[in-house]
N, C-alpha and C. Protein backbone atom coordinates (compact mmCIF):
# COMPACT_ATOMS: atom_id res chain seq x y z
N UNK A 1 4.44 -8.87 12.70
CA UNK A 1 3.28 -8.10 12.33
C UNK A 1 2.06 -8.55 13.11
N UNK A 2 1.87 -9.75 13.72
CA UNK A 2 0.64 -10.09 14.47
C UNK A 2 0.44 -9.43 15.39
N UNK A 3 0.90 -8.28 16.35
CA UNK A 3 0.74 -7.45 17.50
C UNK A 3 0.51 -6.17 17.02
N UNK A 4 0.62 -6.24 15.96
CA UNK A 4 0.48 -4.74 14.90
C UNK A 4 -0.92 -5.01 14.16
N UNK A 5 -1.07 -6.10 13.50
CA UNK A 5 -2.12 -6.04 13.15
C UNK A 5 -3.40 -6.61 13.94
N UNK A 6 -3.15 -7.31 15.09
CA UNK A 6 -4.29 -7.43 16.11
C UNK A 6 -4.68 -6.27 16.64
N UNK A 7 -3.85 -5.39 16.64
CA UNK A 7 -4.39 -3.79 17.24
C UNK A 7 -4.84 -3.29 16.54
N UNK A 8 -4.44 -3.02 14.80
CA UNK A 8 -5.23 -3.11 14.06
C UNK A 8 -6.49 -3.63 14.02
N UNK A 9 -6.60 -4.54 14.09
CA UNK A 9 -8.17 -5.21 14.02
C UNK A 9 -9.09 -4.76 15.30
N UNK A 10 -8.58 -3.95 15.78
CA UNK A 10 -10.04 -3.50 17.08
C UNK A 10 -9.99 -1.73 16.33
N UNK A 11 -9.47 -1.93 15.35
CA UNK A 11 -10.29 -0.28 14.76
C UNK A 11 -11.18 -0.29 14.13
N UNK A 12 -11.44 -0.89 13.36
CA UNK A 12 -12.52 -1.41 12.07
C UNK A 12 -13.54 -2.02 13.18
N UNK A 13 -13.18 -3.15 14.29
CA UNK A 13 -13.93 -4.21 14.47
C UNK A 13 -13.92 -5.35 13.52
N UNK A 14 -14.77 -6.07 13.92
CA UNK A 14 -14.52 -7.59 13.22
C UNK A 14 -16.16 -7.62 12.31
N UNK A 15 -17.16 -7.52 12.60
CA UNK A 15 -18.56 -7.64 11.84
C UNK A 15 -18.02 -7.58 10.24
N UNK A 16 -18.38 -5.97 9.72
CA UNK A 16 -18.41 -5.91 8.04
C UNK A 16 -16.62 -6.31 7.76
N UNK A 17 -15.85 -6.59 8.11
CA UNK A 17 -14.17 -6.18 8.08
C UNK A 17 -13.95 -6.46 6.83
N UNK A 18 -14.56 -7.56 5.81
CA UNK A 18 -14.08 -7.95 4.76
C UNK A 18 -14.84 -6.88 3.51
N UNK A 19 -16.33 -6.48 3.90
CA UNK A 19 -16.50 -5.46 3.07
C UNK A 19 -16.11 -4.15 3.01
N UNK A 20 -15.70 -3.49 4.51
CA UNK A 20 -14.95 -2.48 4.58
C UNK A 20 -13.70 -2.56 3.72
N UNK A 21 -13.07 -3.47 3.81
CA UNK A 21 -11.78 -3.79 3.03
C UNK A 21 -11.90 -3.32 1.70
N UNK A 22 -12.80 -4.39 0.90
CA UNK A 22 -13.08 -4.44 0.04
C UNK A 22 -13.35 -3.24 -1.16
N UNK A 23 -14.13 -2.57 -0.03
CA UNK A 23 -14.80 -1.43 -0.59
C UNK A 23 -13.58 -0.50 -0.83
N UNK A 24 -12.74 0.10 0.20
CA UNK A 24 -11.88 0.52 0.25
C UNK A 24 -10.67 0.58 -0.53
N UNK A 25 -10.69 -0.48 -0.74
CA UNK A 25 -9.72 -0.72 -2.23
C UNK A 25 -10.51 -0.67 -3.20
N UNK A 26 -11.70 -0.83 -3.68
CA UNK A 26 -12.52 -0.46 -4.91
C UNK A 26 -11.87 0.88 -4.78
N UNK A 27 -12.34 1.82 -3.92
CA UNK A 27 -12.31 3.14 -4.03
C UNK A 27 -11.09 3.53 -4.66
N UNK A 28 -9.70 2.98 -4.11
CA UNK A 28 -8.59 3.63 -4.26
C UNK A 28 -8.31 3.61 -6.00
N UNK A 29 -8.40 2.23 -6.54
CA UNK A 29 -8.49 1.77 -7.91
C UNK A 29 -9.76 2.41 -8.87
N UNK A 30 -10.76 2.86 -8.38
CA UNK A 30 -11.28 4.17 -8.87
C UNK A 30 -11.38 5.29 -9.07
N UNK A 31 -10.36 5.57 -8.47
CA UNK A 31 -9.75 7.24 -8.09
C UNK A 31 -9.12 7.69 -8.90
N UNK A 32 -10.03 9.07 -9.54
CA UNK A 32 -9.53 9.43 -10.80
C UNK A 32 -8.81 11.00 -10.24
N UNK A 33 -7.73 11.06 -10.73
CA UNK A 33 -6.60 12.07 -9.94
C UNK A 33 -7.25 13.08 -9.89
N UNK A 34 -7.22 13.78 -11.18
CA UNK A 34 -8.10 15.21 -10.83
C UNK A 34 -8.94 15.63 -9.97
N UNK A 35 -9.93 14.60 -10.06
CA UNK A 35 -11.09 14.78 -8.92
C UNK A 35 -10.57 14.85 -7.62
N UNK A 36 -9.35 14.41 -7.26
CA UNK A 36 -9.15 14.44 -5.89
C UNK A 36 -7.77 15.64 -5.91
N UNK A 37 -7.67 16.43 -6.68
CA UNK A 37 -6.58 17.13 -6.43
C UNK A 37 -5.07 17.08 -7.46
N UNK A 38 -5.04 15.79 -7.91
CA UNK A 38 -3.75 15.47 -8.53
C UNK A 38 -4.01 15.55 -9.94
N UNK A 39 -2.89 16.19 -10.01
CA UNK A 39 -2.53 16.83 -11.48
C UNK A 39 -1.27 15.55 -11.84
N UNK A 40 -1.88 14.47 -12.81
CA UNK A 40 -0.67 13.57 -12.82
C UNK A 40 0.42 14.69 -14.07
N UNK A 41 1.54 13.67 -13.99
CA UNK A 41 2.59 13.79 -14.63
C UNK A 41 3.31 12.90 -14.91
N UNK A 42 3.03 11.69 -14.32
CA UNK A 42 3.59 10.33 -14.23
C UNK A 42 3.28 9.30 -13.14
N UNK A 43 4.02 8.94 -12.52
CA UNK A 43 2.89 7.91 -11.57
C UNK A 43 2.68 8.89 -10.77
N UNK A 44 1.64 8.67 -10.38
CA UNK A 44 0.65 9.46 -9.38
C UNK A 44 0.21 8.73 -8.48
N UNK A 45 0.12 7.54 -8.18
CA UNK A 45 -0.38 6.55 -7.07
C UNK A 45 0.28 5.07 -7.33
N UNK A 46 0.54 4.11 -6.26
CA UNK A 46 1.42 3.00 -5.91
C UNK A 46 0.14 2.20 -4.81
N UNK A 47 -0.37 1.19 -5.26
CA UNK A 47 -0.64 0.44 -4.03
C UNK A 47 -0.15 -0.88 -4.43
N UNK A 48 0.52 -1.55 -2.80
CA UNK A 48 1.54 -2.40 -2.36
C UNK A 48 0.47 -3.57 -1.85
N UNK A 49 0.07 -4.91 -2.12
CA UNK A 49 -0.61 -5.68 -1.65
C UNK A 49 0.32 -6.80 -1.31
N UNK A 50 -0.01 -7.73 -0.52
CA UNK A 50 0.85 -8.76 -0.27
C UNK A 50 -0.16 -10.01 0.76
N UNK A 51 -0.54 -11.28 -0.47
CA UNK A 51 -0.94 -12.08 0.35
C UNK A 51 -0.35 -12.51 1.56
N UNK A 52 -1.34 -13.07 2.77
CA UNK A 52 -0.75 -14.24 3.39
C UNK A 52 -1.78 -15.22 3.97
N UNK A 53 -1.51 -16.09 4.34
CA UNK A 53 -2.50 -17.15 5.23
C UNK A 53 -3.96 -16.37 5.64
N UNK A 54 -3.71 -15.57 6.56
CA UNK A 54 -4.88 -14.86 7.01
C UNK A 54 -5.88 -13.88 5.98
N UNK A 55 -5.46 -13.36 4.67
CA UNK A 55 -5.80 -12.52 4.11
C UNK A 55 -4.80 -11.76 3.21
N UNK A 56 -5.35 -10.75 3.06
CA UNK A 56 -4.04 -9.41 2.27
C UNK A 56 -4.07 -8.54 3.41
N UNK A 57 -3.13 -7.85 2.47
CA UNK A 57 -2.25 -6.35 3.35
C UNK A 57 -2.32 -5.54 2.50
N UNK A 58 -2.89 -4.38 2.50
CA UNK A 58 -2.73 -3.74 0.97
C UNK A 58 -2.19 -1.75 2.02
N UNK A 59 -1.34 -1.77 0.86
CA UNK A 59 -0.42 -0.09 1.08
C UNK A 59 -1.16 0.83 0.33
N UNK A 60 -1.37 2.10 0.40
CA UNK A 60 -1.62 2.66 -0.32
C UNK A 60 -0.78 4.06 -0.69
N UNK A 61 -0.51 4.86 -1.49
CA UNK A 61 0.07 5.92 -1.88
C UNK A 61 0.08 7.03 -3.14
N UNK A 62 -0.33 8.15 -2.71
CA UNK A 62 -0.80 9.07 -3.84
C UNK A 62 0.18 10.36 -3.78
N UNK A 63 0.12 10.42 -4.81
CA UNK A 63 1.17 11.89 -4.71
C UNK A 63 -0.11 13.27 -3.81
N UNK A 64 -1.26 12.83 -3.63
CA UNK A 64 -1.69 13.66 -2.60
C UNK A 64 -1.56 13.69 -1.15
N UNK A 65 -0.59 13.43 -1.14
CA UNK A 65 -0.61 12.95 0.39
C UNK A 65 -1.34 11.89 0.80
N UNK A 66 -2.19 10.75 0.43
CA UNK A 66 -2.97 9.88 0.92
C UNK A 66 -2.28 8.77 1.27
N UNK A 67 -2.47 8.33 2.53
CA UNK A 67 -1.17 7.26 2.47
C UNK A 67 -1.92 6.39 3.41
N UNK A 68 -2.41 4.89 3.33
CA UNK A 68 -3.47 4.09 4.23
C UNK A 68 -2.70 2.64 3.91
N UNK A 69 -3.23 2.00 5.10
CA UNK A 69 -2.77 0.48 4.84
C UNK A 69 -3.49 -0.26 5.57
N UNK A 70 -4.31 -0.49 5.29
CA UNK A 70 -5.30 -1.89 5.79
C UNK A 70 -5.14 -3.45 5.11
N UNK A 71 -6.02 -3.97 6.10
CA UNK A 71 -5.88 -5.66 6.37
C UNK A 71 -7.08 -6.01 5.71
N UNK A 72 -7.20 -7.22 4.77
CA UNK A 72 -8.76 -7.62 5.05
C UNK A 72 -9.51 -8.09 6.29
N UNK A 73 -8.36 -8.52 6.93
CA UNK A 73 -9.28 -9.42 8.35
C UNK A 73 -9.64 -8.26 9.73
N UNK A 74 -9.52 -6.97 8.82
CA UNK A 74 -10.03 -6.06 9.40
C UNK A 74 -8.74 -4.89 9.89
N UNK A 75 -9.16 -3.89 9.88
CA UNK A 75 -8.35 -3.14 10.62
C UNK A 75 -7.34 -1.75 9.77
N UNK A 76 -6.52 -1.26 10.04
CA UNK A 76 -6.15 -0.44 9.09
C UNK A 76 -5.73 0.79 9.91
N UNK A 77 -4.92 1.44 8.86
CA UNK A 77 -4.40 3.32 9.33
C UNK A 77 -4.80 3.88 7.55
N UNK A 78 -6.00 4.86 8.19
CA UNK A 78 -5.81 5.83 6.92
C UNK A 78 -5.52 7.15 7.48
N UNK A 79 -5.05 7.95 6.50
CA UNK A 79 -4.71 9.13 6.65
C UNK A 79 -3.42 9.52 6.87
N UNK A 80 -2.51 8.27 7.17
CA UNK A 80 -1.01 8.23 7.73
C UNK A 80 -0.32 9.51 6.73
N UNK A 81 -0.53 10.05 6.04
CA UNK A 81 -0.23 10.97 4.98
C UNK A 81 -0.16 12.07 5.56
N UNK A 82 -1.30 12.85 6.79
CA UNK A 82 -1.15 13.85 7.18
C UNK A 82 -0.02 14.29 8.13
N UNK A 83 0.94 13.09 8.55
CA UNK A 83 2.17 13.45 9.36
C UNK A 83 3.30 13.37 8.27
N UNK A 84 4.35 13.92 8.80
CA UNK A 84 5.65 14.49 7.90
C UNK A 84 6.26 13.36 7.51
N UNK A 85 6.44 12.14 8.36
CA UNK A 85 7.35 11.29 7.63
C UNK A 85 6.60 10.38 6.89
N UNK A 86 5.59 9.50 7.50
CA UNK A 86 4.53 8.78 6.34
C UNK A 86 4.85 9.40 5.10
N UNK A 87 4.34 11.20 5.20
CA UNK A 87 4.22 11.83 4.03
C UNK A 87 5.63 11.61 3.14
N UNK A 88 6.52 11.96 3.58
CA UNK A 88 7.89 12.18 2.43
C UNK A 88 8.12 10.69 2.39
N UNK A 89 7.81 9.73 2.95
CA UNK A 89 8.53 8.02 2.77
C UNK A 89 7.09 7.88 1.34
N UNK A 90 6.13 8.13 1.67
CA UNK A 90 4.92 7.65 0.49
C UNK A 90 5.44 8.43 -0.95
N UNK A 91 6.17 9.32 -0.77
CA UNK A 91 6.30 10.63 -1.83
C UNK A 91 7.81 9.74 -2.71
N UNK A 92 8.38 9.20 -1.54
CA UNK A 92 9.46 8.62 -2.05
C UNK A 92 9.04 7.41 -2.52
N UNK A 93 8.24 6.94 -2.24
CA UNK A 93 7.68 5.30 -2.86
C UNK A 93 7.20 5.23 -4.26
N UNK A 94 6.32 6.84 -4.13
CA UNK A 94 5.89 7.13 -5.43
C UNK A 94 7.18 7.17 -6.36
N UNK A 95 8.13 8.35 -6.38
CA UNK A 95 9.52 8.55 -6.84
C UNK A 95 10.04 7.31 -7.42
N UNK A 96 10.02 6.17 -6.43
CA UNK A 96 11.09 5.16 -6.74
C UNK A 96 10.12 4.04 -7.75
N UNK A 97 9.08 4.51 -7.54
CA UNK A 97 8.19 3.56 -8.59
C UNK A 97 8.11 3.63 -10.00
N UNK A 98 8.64 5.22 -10.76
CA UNK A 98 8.53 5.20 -11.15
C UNK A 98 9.69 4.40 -12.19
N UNK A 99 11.00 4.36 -11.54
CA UNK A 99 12.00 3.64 -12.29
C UNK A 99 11.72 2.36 -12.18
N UNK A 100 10.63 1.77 -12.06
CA UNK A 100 9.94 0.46 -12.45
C UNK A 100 9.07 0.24 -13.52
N UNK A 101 8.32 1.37 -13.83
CA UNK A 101 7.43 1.20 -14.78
C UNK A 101 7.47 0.66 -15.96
N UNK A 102 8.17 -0.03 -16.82
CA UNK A 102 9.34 -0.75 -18.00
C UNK A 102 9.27 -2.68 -17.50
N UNK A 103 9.24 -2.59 -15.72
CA UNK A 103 9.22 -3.92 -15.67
C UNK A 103 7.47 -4.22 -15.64
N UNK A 104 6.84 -3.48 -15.21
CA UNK A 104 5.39 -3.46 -15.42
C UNK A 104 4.39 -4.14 -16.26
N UNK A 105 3.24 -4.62 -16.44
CA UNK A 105 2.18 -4.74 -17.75
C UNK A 105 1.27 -3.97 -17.43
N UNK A 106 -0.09 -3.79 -18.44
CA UNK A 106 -1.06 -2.71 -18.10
C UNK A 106 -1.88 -3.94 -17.38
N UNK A 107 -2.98 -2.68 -16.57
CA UNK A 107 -3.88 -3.91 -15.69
C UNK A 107 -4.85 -3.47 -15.59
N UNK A 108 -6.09 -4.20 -16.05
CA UNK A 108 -7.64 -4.11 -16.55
C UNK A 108 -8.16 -4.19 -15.32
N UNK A 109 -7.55 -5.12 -14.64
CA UNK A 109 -8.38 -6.10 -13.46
C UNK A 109 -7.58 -5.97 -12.27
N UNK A 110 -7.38 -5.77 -11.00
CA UNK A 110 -7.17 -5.78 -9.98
C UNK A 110 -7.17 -7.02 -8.75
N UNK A 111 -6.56 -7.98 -9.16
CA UNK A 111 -7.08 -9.26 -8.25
C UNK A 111 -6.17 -9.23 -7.00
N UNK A 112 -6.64 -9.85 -5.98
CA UNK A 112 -5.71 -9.65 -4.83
C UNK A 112 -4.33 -10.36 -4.92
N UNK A 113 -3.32 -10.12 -4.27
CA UNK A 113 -2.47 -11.27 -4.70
C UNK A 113 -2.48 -12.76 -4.20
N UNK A 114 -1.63 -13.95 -4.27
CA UNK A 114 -2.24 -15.20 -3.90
C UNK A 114 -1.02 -15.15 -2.79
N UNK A 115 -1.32 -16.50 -2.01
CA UNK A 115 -0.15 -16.37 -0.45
C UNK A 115 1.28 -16.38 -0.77
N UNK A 116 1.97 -15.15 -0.36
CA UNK A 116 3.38 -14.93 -0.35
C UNK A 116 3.78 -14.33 -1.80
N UNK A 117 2.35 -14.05 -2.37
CA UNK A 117 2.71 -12.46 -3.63
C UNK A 117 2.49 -11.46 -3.04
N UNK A 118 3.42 -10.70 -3.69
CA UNK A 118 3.44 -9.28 -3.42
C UNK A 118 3.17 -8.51 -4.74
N UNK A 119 2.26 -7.96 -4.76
CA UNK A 119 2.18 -7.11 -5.72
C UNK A 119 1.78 -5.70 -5.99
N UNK A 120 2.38 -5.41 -7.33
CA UNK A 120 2.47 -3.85 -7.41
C UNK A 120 1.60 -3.32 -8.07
N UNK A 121 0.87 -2.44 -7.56
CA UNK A 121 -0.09 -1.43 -8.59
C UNK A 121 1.04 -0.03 -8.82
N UNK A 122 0.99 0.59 -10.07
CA UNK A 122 1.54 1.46 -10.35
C UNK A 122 0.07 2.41 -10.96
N UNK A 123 0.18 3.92 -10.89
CA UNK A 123 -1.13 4.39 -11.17
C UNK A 123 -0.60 5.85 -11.68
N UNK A 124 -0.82 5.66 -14.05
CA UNK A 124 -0.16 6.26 -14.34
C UNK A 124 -1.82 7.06 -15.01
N UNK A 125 -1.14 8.29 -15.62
CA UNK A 125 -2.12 9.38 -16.06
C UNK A 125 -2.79 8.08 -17.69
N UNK A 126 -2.15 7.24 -18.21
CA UNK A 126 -2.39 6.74 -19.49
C UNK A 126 -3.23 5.01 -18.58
N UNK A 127 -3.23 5.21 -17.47
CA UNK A 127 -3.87 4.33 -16.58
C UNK A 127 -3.25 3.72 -15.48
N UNK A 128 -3.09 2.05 -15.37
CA UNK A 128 -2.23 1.56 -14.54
C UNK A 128 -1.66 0.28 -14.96
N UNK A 129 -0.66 -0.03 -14.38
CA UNK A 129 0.27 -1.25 -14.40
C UNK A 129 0.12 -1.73 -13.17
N UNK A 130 1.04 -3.10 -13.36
CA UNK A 130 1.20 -4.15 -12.41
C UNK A 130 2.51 -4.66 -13.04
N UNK A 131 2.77 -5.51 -11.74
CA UNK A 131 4.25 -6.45 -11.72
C UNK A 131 3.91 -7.41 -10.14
N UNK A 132 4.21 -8.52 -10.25
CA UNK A 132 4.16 -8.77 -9.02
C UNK A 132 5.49 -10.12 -8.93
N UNK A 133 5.89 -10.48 -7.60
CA UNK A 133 6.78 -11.38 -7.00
C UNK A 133 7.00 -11.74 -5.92
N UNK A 134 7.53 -13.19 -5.63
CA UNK A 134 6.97 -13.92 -4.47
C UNK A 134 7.91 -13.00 -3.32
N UNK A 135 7.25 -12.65 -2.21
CA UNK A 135 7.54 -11.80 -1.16
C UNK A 135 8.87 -12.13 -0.81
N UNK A 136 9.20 -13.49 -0.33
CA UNK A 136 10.54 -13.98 -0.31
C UNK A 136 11.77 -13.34 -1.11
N UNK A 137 11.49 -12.96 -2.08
CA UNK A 137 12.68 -13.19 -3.39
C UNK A 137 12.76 -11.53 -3.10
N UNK A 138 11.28 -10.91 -3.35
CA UNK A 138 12.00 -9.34 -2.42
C UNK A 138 12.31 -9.44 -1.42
N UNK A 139 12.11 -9.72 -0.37
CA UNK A 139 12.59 -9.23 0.80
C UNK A 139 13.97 -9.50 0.95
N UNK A 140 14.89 -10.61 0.14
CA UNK A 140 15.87 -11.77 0.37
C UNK A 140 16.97 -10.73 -0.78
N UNK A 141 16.22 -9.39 -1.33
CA UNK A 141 17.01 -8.66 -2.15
C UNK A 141 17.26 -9.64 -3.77
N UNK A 142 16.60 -10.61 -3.78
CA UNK A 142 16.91 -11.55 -5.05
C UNK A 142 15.84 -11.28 -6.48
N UNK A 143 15.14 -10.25 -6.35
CA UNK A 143 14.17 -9.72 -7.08
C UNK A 143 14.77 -8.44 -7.56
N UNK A 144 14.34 -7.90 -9.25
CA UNK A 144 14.48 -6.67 -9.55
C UNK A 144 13.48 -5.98 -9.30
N UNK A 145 12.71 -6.08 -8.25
CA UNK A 145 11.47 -5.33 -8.06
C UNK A 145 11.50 -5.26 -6.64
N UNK A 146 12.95 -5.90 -5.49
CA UNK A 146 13.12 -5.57 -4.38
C UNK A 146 13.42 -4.18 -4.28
N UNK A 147 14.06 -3.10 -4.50
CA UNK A 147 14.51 -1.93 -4.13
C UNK A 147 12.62 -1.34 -4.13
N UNK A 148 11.87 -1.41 -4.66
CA UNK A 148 10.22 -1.28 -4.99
C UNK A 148 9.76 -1.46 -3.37
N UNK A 149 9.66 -2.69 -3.22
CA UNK A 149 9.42 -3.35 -2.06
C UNK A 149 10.13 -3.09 -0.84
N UNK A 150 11.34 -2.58 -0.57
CA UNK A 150 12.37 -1.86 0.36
C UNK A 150 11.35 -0.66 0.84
N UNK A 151 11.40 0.31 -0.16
CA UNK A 151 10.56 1.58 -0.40
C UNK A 151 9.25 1.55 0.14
N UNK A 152 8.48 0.10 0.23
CA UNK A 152 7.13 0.37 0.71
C UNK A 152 7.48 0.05 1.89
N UNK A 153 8.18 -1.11 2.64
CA UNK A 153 8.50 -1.27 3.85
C UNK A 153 9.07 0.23 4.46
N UNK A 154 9.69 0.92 4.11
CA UNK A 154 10.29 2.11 4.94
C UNK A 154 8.43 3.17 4.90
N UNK A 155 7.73 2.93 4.04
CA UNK A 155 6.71 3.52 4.41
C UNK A 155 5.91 2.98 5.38
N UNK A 156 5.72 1.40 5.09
CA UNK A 156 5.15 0.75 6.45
C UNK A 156 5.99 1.12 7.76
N UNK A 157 7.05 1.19 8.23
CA UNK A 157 7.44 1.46 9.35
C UNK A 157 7.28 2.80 9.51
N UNK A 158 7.50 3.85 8.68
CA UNK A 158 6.87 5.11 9.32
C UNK A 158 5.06 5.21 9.66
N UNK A 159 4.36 4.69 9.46
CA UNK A 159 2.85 4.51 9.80
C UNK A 159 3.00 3.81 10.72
N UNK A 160 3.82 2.83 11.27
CA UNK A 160 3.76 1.83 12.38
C UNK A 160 4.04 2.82 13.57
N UNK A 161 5.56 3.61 13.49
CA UNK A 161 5.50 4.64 14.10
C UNK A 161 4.91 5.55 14.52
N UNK A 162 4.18 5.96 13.81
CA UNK A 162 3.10 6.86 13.90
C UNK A 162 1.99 6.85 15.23
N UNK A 163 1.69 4.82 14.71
CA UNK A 163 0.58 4.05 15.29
C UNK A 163 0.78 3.97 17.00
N UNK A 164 2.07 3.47 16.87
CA UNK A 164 2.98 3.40 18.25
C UNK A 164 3.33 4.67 18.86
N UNK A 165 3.33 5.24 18.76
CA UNK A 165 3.63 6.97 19.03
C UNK A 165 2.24 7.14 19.63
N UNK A 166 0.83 7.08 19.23
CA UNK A 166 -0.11 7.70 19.37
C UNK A 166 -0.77 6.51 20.64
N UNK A 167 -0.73 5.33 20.46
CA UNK A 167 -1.09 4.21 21.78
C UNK A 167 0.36 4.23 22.71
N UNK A 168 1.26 4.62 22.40
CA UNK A 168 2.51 4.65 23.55
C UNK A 168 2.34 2.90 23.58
N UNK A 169 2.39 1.99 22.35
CA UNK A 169 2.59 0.73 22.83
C UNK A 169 4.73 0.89 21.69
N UNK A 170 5.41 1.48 21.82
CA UNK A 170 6.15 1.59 21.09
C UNK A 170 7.19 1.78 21.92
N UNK A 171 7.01 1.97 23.44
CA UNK A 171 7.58 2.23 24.49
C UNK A 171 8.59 0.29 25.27
C-alpha cells in the first residue's frame, strides 16, 4: 500500500491533510440518509477504518452510490462510486454487512481505531453499530468478522483499479 498511498498523498497535499481527513469523516458519520437520497431499509452505509503506524485508512460505503477512501496522512479517492465496479463491490459490502449486524454493539461515539484494528461502522435506519478486530486475525481468515473484511478489500481493489487505470501507473 505505500506506492498507493504516496500517490495518494499528492491529491489532498500535505498542509491541512489531517483536518481534511477529519472533517470528512465527521461528515460521513453525520449523514442523515434521506437528506442525501437514501431511503434506508436496513444498513444503508458501512465505513471500514483500519489503524496503522502512520495513521488510519478509513472506507467508505452508502447504498447511494458513495464510495471514498482516504488516509489521514493525507490523500484519498472520493467518488469511486460513480464507476460500475467500485459501484456493485460497495453495494455488495453493504449486502454482506448486513449478515453481521447480531455480531455488532450500538455506537454513540466514533473513535478511530488503535494500530492493527480494524473496524466496522455499520449505518442502520434505528442508527449505527460497531464491531471491531485485530487486522491480522481478519485477514489470516481467523475472525468471524473476516468474510466483512474480504468484502471491503474486494472494494479497495476495485478503487485501486480505477486509480491505476486513470494515471496508467497499473501498467
Amino acid at each position: 500500500m505505500g506506492g498507493f498511498s504516496s500517490f495518494l498523498g499528492k491529491l489532498f497535499g500535505r498542509g491541512r491533510r489531517e483536518n481534511v481527513y477529519m472533517n470528512l469523516r465527521d461528515q460521513v458519520f453525520s449523514t442523515v440518509p434521506r437528506a442525501v437520497g437514501i431511503v434506508p431499509d436496513g444498513v444503508w452505509g458501512v465505513v471500514v477504518e483500519t489503524g496503522y503506524a502512520e495513521g488510519s485508512a478509513t472506507l467508505i460505503a452508502l447504498a447511494d452510490g458513495t464510495t471514498s477512501m482516504y488516509f489521514s496522512t493525507g490523500g484519498g479517492v472520493i467518488g469511486a462510486g460513480q464507476h460500475e465496479r467500485p459501484n456493485a463491490a460497495a453495494k455488495e459490502l453493504i449486502r454482506r454487512a448486513a449478515e453481521f449486524v447480531d455480531e455488532c454493539q450500538p455506537a454513540k461515539t466514533f473513535p478511530l481505531p488503535q494500530l492493527g484494528e480494524t473496524r466496522f461502522y455499520l449505518f442502520l435506519p434505528a442508527g449505527k453499530l460497531t464491531a471491531s478486530a485485530p487486522e491480522i486475525e481478519l485477514g489470516e481468515d481467523h475472525h468471524r468478522l473476516s468474510p466483512l473484511f474480504f468484502a471491503a478489500h474486494d472494494l479497495i481493489t476495485e478503487i485501486r483499479l480505477i486509480q491505476e487505470a486513470k494515471t496508467g501507473s497499473g501498467k
